[in-house]
C-alpha atoms as a PDB file:
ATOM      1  CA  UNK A   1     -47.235 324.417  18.876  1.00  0.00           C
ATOM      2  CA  UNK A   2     -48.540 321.302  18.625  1.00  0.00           C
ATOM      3  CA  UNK A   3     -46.967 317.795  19.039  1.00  0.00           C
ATOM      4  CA  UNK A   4     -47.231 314.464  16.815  1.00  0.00           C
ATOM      5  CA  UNK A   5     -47.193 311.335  18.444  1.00  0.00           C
ATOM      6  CA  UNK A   6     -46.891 308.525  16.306  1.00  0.00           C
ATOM      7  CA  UNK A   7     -46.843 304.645  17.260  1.00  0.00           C
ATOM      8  CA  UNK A   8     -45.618 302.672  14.256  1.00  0.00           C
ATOM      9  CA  UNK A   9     -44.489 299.273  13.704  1.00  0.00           C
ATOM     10  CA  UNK A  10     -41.040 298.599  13.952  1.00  0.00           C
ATOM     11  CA  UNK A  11     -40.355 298.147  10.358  1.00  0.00           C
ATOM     12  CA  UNK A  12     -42.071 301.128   9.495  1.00  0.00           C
ATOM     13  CA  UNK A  13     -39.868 303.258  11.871  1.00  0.00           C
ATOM     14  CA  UNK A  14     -36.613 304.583   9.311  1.00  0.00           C
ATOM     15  CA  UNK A  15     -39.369 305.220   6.313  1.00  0.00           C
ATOM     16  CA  UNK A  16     -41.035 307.155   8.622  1.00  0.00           C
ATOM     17  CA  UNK A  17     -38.597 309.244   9.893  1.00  0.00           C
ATOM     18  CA  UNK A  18     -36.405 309.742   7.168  1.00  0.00           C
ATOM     19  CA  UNK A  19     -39.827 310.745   5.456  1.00  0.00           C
ATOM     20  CA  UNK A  20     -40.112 313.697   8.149  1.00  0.00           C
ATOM     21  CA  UNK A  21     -36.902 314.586   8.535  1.00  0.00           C
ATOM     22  CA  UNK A  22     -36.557 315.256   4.731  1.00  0.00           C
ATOM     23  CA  UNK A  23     -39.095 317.632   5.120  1.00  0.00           C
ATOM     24  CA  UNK A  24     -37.210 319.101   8.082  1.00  0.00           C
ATOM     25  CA  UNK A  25     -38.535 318.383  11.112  1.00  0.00           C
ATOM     26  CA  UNK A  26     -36.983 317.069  13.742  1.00  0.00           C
ATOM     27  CA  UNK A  27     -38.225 313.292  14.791  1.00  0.00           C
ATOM     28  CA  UNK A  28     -37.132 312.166  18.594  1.00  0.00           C
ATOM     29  CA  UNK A  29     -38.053 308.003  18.572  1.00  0.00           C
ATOM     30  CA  UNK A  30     -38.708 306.034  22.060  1.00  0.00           C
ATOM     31  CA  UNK A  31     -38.488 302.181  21.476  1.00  0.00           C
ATOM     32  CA  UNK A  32     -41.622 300.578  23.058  1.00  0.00           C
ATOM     33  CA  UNK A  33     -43.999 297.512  22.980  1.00  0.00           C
ATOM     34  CA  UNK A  34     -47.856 297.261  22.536  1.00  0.00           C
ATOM     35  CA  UNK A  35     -50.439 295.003  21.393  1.00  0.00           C
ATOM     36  CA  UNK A  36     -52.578 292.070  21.833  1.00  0.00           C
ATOM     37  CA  UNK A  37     -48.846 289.695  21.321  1.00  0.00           C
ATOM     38  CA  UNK A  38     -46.558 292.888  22.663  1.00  0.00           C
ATOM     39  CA  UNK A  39     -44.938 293.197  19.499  1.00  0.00           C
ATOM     40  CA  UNK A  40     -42.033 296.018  18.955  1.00  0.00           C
ATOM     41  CA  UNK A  41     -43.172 299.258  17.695  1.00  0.00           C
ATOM     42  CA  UNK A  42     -41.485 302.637  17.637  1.00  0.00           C
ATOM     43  CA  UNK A  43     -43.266 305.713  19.055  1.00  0.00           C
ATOM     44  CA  UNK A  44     -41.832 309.268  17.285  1.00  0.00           C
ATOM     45  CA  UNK A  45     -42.461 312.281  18.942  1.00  0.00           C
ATOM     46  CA  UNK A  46     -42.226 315.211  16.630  1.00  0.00           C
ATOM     47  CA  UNK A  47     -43.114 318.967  18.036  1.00  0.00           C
ATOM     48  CA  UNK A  48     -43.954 321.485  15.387  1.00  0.00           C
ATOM     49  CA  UNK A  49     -45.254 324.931  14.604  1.00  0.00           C
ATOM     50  CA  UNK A  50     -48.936 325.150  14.195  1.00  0.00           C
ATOM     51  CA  UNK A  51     -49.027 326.184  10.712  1.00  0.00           C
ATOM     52  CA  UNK A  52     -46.852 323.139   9.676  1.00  0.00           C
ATOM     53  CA  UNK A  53     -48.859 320.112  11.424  1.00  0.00           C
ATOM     54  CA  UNK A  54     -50.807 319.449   8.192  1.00  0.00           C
ATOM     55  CA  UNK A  55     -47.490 319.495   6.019  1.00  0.00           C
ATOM     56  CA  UNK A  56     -46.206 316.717   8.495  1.00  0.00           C
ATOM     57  CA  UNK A  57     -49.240 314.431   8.863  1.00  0.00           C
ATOM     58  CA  UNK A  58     -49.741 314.389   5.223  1.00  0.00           C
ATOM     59  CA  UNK A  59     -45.667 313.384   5.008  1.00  0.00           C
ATOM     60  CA  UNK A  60     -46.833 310.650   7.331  1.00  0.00           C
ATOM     61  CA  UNK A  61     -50.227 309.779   5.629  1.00  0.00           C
ATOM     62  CA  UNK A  62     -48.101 309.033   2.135  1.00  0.00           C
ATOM     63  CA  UNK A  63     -46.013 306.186   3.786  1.00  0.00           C
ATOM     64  CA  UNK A  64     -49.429 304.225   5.198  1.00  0.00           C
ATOM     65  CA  UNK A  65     -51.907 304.045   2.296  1.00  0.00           C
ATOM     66  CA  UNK A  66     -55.748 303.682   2.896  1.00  0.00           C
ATOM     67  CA  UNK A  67     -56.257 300.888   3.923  1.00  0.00           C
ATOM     68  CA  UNK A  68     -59.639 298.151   4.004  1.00  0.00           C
ATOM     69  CA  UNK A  69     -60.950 297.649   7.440  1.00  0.00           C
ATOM     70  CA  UNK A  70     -59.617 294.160   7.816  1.00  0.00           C
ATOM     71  CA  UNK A  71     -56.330 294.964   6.834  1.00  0.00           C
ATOM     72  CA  UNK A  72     -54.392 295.186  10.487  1.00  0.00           C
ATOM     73  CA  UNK A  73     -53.479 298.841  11.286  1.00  0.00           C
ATOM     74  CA  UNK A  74     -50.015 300.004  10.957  1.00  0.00           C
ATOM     75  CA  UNK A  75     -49.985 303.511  12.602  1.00  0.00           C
ATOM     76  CA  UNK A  76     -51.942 305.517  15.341  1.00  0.00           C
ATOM     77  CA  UNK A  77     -51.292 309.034  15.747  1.00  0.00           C
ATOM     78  CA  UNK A  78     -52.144 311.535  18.126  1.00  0.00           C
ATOM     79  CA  UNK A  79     -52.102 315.434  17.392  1.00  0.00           C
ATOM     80  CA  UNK A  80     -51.409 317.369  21.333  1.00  0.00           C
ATOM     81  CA  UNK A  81     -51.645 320.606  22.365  1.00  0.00           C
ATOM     82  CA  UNK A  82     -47.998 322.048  23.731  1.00  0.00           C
ATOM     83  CA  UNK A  83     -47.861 324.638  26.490  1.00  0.00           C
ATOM     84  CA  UNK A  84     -44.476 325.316  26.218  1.00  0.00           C
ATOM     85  CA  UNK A  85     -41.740 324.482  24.309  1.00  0.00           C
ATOM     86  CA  UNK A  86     -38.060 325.171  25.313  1.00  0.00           C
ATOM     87  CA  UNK A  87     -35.067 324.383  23.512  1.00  0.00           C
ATOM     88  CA  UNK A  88     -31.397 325.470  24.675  1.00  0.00           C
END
């Protein structure tokens, strides 16, 4: 199992997860602030099976289009390693 961290802007956040959650996984948000002027951004956490990590970054990767390199960045994602997962 692996597990998507995502730090978006805050305007970004409902495309984002109603993106993911359309595809059915489940999306678990944690308001937060970052940045040089500590704007608001959203962070998602979003555990899934192995075998579906690709399906969900490239969900993700269709709502932030390439971009040119002075064009300011609107997501940074992280792809961890999960131990354990419980869920009762």
């Amino acid at each position: 199992m692996k597990m998507i961290i995502t730090i978006i802007k805050d305007n970004d956040t409902d495309t984002v997860i109603r993106a993911l959650t359309s595809e059915n996984f489940r999306v678990t948000t944690i308001a937060s602030t970052g940045g040089f002027l500590r704007s608001g951004v959203t962070t998602l956490l979003c555990g899934v099976e192995d075998d579906q990590v690709q399906k969900a970054l490239n969900t993700i990767h269709k709502i932030f289009p390439p971009q040119d390199s002075t064009d300011e960045k609107r997501c940074t994602l992280f792809v961890i390693n999960v131990a354990d997962s419980q869920r009762f």
